[in-house]
Protein backbone atom coordinates (compact mmCIF):
# COMPACT_ATOMS: atom_id res chain seq x y z
CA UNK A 1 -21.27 -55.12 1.89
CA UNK A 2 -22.95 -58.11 1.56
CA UNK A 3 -24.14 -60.72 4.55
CA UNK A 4 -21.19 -62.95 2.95
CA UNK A 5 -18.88 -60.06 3.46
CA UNK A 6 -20.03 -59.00 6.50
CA UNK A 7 -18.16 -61.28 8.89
CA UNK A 8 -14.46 -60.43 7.26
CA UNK A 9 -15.28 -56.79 7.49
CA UNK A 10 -16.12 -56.57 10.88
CA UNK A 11 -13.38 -58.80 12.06
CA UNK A 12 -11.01 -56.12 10.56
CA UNK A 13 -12.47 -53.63 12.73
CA UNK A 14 -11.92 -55.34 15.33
CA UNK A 15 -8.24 -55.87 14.68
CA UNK A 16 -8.16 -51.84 14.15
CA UNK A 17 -9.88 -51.54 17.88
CA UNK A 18 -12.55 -49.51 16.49
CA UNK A 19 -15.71 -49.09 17.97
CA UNK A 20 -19.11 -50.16 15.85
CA UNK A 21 -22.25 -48.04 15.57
CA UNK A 22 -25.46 -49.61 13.78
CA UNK A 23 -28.20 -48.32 12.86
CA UNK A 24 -31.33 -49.30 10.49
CA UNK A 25 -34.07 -48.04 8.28
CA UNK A 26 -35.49 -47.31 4.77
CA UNK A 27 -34.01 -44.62 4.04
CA UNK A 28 -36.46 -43.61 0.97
CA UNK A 29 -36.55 -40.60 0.18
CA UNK A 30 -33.63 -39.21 1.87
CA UNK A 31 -33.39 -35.76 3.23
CA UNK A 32 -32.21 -33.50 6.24
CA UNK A 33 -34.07 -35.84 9.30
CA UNK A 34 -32.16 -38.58 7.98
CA UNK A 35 -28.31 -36.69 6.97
CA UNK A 36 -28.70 -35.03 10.65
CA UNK A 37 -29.63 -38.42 12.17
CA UNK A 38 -26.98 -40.50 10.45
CA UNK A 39 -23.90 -37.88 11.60
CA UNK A 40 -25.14 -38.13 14.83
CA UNK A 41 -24.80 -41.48 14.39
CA UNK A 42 -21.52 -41.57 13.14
CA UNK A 43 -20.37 -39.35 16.18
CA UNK A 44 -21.42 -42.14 18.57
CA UNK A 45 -18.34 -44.33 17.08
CA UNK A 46 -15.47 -45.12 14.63
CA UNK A 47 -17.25 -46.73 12.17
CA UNK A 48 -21.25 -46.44 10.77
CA UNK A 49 -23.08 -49.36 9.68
CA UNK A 50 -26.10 -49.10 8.47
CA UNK A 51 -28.70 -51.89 8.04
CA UNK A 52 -31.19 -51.02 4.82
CA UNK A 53 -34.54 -52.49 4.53
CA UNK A 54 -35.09 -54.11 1.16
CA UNK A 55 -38.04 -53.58 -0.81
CA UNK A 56 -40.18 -56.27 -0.04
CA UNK A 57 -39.44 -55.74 3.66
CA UNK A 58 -40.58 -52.14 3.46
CA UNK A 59 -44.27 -53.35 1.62
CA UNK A 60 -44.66 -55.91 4.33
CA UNK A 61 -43.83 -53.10 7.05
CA UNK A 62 -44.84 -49.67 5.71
CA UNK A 63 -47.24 -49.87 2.64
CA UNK A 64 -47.69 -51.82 -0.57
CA UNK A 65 -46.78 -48.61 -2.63
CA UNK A 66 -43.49 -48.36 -0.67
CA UNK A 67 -40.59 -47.62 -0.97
CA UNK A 68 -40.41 -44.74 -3.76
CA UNK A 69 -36.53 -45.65 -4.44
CA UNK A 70 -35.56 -49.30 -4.80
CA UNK A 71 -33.02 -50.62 -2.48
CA UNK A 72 -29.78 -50.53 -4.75
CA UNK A 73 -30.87 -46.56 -5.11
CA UNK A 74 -31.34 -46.48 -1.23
CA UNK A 75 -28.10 -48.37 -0.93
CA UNK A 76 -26.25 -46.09 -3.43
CA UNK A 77 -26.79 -42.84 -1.97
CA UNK A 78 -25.98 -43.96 1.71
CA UNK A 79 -22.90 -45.37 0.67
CA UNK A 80 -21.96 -41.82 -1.08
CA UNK A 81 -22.45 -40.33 2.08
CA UNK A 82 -19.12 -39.24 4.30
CA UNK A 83 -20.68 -40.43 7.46
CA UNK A 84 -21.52 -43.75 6.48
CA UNK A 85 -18.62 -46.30 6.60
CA UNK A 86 -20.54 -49.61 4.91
CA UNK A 87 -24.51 -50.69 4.17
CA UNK A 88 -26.09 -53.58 3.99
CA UNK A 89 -29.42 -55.13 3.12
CA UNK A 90 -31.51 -57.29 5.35
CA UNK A 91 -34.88 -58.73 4.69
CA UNK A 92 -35.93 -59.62 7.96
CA UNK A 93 -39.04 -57.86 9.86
CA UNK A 94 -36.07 -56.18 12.22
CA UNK A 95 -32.80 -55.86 11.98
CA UNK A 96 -31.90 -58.29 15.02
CA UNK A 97 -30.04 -61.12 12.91
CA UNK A 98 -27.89 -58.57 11.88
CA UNK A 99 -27.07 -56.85 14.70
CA UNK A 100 -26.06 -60.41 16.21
CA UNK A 101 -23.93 -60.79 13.56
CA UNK A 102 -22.33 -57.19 14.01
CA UNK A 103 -22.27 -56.89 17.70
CA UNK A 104 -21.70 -53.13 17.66
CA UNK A 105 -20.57 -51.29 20.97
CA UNK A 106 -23.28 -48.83 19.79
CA UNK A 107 -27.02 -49.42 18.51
CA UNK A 108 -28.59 -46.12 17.44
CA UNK A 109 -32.30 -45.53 17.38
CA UNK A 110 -34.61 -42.60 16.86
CA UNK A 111 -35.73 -41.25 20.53
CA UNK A 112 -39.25 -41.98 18.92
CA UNK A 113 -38.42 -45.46 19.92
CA UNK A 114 -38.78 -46.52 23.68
CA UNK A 115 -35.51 -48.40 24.49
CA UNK A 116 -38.23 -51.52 25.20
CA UNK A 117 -39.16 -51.75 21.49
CA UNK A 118 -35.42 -51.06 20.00
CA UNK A 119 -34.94 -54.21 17.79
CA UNK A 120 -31.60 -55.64 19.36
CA UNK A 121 -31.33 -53.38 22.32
CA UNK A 122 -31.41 -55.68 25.22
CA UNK A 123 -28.53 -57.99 23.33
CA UNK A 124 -26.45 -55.04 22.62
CA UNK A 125 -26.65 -54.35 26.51
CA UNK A 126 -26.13 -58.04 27.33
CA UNK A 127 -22.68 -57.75 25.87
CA UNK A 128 -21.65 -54.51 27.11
CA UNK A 129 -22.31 -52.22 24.39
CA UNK A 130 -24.91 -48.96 24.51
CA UNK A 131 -28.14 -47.73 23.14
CA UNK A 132 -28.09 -44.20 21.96
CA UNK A 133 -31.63 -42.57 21.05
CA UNK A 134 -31.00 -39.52 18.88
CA UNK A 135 -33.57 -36.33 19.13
CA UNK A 136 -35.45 -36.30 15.26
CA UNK A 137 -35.20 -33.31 13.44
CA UNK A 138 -39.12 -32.23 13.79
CA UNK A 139 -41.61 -31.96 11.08
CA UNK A 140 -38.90 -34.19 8.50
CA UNK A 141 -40.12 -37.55 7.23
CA UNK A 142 -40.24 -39.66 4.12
CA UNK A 143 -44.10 -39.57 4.14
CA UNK A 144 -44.39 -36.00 4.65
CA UNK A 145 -42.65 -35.38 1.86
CA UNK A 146 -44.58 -38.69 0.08
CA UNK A 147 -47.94 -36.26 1.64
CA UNK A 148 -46.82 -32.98 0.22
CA UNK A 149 -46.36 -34.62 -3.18
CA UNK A 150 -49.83 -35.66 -3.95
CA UNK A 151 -50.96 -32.78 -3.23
CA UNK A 152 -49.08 -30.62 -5.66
């Protein structure tokens, strides 16, 4: 969906009384530390959105030579997964003008992330929602794999 969209689509949610989970990332090179977080993420609610970092977000953020995969990629092959309901780009340095603009019951985090740094966290609580920090799957990360790689 699109930031134009994005108002429409969550009003229908509403009307269905579902409950919102959001999350954010990259999302480069995807693999199992990011397919286990994003189910658990799912689990937390009805619906998954997920808030993708575009490319010139992840230079500024990461590393000039990031990403690997250029958003529409990125966005692609979230959107083809089951436990994803919609994505959407943002370009900001977090994701907090979109998670105003969502105002999910749930904000999902990696528990690498003390709740004090979370991007949105304290609004999310203001209005009643939750913060769930979800356990990594160990030794699994873009830039491990982005490591291994040059190696070879």
């Amino acid at each position: 969906m699109t930031r134009a969209t994005l108002p429409g689509v969550v009003a229908k949610i509403r009307r269905a009384k579902k409950r919102i989970a959001f999350t954010n990332g990259t999302f480069d090179i995807l693999h199992l530390g990011h397919v286990t977080y994003l189910q658990k993420a799912k689990a937390t609610a009805d619906v998954l959105i997920v808030g993708v970092n575009t490319d010139r977000s992840v230079k500024t953020y990461k590393d000039p030579t990031r990403p690997i995969n250029p958003q529409n990629d990125r966005l692609q092959v979230l959107a083809a997964l089951a436990c994803i309901d919609y994505v959407i780009l943002f370009d900001d340095p977090t994701p907090l003008k979109l998670i105003l603009a969502v105002r999910p019951d749930i904000l999902v985090k990696g528990a690498d992330w003390a709740l004090k740094d979370i991007a949105g966290a304290k609004e999310v609580l203001s209005w009643g929602g939750k913060v769930r920090r979800i356990k990594l799957v160990a030794g699994r990360s873009s830039t491990r794999i982005i490591r291994a790689l040059k190696l070879a």
